[in-house]
C-alpha atoms as a PDB file:
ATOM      1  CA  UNK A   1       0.000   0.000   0.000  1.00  0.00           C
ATOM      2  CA  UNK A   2       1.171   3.240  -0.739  1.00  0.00           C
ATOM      3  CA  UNK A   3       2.259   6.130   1.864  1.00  0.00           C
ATOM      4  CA  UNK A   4       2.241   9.713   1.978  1.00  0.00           C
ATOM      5  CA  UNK A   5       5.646  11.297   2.509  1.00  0.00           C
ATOM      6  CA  UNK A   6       5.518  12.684   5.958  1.00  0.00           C
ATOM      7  CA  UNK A   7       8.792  15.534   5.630  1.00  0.00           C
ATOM      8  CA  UNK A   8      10.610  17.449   8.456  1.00  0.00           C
ATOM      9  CA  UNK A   9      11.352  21.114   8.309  1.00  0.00           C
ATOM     10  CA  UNK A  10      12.862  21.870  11.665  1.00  0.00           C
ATOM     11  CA  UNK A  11      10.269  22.080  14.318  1.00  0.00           C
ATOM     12  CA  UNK A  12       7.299  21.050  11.515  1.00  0.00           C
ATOM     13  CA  UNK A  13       6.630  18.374   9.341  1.00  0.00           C
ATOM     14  CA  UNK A  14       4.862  18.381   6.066  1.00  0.00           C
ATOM     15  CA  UNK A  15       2.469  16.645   4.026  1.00  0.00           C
ATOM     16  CA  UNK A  16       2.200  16.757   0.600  1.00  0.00           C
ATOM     17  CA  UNK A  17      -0.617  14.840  -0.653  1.00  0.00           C
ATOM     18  CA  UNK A  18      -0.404  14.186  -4.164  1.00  0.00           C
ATOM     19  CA  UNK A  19      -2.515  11.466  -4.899  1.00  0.00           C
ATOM     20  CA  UNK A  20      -6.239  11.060  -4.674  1.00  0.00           C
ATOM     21  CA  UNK A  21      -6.760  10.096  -1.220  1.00  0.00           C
ATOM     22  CA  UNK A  22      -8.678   5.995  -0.805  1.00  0.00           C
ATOM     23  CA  UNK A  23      -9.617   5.870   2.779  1.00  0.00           C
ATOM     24  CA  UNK A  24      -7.463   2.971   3.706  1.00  0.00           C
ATOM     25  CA  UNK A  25      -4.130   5.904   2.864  1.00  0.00           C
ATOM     26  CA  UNK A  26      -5.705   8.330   4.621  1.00  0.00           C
ATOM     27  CA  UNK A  27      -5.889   5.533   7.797  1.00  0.00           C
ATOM     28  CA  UNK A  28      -1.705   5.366   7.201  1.00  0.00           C
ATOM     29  CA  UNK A  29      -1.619   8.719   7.041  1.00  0.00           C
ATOM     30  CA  UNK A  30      -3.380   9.152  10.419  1.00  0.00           C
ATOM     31  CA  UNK A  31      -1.121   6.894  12.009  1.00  0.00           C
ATOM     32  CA  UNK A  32       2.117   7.518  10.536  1.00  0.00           C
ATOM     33  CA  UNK A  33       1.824  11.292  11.651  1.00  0.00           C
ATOM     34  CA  UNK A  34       0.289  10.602  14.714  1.00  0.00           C
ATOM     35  CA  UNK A  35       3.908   8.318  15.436  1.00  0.00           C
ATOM     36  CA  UNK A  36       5.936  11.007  13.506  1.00  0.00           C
ATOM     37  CA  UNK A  37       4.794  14.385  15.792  1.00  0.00           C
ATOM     38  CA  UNK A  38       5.308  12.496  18.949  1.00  0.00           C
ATOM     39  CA  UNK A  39       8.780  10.253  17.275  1.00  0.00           C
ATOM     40  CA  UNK A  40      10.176  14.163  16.527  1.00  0.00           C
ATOM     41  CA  UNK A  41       8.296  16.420  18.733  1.00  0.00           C
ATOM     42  CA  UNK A  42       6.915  18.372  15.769  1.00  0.00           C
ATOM     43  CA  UNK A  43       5.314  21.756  17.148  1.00  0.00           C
ATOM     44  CA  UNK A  44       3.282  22.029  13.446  1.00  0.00           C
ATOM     45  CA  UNK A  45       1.928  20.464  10.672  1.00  0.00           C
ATOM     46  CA  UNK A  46       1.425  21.974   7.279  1.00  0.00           C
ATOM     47  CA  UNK A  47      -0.852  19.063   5.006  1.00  0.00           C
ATOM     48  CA  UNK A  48      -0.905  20.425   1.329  1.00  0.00           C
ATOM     49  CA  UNK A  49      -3.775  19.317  -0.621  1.00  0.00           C
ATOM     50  CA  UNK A  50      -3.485  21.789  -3.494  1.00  0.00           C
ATOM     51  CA  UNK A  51      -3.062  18.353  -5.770  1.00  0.00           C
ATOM     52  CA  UNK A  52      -6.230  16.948  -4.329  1.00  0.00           C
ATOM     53  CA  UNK A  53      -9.373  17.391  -6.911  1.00  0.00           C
ATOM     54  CA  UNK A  54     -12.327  16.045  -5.264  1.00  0.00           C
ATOM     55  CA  UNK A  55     -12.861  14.900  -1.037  1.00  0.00           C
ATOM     56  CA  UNK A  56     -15.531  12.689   0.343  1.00  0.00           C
ATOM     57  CA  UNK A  57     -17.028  12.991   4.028  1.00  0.00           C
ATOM     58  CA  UNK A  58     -14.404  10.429   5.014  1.00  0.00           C
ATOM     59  CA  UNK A  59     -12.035  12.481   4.053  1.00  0.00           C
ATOM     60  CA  UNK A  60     -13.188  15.452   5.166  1.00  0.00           C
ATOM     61  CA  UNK A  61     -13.312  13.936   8.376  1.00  0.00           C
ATOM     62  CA  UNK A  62      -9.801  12.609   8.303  1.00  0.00           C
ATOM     63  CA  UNK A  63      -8.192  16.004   7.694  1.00  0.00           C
ATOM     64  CA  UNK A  64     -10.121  16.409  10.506  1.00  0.00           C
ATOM     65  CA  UNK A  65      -9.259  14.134  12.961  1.00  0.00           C
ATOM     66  CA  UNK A  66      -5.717  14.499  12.078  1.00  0.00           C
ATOM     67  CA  UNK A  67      -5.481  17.900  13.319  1.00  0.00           C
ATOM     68  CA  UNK A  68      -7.242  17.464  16.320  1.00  0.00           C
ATOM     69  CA  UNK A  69      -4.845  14.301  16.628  1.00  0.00           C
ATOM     70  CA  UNK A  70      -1.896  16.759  16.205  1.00  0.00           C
ATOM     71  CA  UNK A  71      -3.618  19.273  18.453  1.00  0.00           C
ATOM     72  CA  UNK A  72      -3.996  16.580  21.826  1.00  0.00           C
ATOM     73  CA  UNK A  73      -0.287  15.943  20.689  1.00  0.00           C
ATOM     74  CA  UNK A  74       1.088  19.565  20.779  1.00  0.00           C
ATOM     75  CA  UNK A  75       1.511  20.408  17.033  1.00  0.00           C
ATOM     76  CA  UNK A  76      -0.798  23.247  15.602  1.00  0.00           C
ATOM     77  CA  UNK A  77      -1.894  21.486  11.892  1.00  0.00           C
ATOM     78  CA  UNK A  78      -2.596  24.318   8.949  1.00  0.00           C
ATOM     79  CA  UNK A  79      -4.270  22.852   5.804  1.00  0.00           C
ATOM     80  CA  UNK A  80      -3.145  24.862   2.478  1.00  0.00           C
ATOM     81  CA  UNK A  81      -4.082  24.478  -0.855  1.00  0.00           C
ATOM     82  CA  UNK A  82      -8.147  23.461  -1.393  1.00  0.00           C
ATOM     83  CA  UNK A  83      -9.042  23.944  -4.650  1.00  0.00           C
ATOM     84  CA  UNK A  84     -12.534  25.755  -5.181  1.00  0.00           C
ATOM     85  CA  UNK A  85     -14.113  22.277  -5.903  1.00  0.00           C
ATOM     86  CA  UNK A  86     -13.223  20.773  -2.706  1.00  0.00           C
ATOM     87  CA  UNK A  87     -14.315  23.573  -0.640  1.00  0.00           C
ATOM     88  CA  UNK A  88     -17.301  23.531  -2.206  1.00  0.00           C
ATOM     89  CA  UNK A  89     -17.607  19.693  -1.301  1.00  0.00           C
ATOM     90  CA  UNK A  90     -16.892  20.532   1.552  1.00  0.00           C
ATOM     91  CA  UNK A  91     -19.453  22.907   2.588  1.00  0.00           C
ATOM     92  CA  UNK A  92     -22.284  21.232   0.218  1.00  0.00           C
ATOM     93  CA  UNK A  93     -21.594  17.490   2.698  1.00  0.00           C
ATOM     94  CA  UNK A  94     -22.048  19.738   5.556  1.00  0.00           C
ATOM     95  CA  UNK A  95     -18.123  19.636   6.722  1.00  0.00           C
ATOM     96  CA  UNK A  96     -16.349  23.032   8.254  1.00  0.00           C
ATOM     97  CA  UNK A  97     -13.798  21.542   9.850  1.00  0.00           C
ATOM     98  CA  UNK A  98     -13.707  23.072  13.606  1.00  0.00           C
ATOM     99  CA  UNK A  99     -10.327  23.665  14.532  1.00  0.00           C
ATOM    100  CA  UNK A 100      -8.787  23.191  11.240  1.00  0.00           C
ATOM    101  CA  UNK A 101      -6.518  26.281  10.398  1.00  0.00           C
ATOM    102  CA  UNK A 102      -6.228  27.391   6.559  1.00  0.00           C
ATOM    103  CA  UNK A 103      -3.746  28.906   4.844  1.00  0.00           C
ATOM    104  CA  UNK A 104      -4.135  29.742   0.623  1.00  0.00           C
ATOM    105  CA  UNK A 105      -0.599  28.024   0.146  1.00  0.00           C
ATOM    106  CA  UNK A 106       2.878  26.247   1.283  1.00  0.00           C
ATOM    107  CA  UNK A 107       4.495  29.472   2.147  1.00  0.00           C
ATOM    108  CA  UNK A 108       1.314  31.325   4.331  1.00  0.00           C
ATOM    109  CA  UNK A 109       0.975  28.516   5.892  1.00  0.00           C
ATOM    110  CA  UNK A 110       4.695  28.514   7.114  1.00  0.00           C
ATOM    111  CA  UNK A 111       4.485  31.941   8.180  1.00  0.00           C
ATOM    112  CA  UNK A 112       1.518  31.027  10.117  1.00  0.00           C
ATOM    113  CA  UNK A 113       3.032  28.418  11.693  1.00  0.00           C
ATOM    114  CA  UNK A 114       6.547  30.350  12.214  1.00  0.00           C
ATOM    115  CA  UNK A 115       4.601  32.947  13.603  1.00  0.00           C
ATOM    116  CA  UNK A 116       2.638  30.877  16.386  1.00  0.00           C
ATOM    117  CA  UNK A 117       6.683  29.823  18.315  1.00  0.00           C
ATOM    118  CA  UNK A 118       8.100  33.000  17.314  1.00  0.00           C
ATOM    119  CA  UNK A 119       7.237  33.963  21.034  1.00  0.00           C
ATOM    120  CA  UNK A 120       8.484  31.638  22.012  1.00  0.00           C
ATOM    121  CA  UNK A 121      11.713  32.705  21.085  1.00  0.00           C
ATOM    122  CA  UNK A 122      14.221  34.088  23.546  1.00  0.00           C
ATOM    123  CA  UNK A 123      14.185  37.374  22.539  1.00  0.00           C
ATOM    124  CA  UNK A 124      10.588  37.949  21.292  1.00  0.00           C
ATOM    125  CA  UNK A 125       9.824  40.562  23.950  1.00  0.00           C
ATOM    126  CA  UNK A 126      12.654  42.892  22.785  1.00  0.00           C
ATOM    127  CA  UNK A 127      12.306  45.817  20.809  1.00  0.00           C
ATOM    128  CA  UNK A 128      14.663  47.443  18.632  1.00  0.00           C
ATOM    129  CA  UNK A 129      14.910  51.077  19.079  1.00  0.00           C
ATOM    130  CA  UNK A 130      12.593  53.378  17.257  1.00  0.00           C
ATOM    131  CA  UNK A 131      16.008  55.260  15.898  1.00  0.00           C
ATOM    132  CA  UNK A 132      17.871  52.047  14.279  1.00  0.00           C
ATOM    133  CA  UNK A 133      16.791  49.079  13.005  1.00  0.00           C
ATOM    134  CA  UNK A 134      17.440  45.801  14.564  1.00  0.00           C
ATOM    135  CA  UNK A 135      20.956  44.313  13.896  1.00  0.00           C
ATOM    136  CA  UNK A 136      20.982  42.643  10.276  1.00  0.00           C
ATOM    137  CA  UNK A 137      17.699  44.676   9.090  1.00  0.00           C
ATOM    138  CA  UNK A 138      17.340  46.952   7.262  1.00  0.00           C
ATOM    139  CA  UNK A 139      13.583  47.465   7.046  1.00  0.00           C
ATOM    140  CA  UNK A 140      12.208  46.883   3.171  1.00  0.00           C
ATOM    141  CA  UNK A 141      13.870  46.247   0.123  1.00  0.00           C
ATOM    142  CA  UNK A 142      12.334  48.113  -2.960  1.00  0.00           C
ATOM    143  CA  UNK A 143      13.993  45.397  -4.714  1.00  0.00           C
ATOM    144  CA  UNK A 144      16.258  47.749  -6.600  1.00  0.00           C
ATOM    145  CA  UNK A 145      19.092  45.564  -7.875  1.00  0.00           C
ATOM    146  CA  UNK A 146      17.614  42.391  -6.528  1.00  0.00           C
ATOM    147  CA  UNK A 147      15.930  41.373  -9.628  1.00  0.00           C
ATOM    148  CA  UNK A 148      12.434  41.972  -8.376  1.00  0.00           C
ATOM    149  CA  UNK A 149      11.932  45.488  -9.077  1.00  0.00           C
ATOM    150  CA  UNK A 150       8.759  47.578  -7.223  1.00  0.00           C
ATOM    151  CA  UNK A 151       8.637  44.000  -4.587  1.00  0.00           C
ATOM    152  CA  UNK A 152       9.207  44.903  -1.144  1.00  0.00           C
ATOM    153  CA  UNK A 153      11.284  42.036   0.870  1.00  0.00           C
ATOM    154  CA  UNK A 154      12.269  41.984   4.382  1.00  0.00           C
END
């Protein structure tokens, strides 16, 4: 039987689901990264669906499950990438998956994540001065000579 890739990115792991989901995988799924959070200690979970095309309720329900698995084991889980259709599905089989956090894609969903242990970071209570910027920033780019003229990057 096959199994989803369960990846580890520091403190989170992801999921990249790129297959239609049968139910018996999405049972493997649940337990692989039910053992895999508590194995590595995982604070997060990002599960990327953006591949997926069409859900069922069982489904639905397993995405779920999983995060409220992840939750009762200490890892925050964001879902990214529904497709329109699947939302719809979603919403039309009566699903809103409580607790589920979304995020549009990959990299939102990171930042989310980042941004829930950032404070828990030893120095997320200091401040820089008003007068100078932190050490190492330098507040926005405009992007001039960086190849991505007008962008702003931090």
């Amino acid at each position: 039987m096959d199994r989803i890739p369960i990846l580890r990115m520091g403190e989170f792991l992801l999921v990249t689901i790129q297959v239609d989901m049968q139910d018996q995988m999405a049972l493997r799924l649940q337990d692989d990264l039910t053992s895999k959070i508590e194995k590595t200690g995982a604070k997060g979970v990002l599960i990327d669906i953006s591949a997926l095309e069409m859900v069922d309720s069982f489904i639905g329900r397993m995405i779920a499950n999983i995060s409220g698995m992840s939750r009762i084991l200490d890892a925050q889980t964001v879902v990214v990438g529904m497709q329109p259709a699947v939302a719809i599905t979603l919403v039309e089989l009566g699903l809103s998956l409580p607790g589920v956090k979304m995020a549009l894609d990959v990299e939102r969903g990171m930042n989310y994540l980042r941004s829930l242990y950032a404070e828990d970071a030893p120095d997320a209570d200091a401040e820089p001065d008003d007068d100078e910027p932190a050490p190492g920033n330098r507040g926005p780019s405009t992007g001039k000579g960086s190849g991505h003229a007008g962008s702003e990057q931090w």
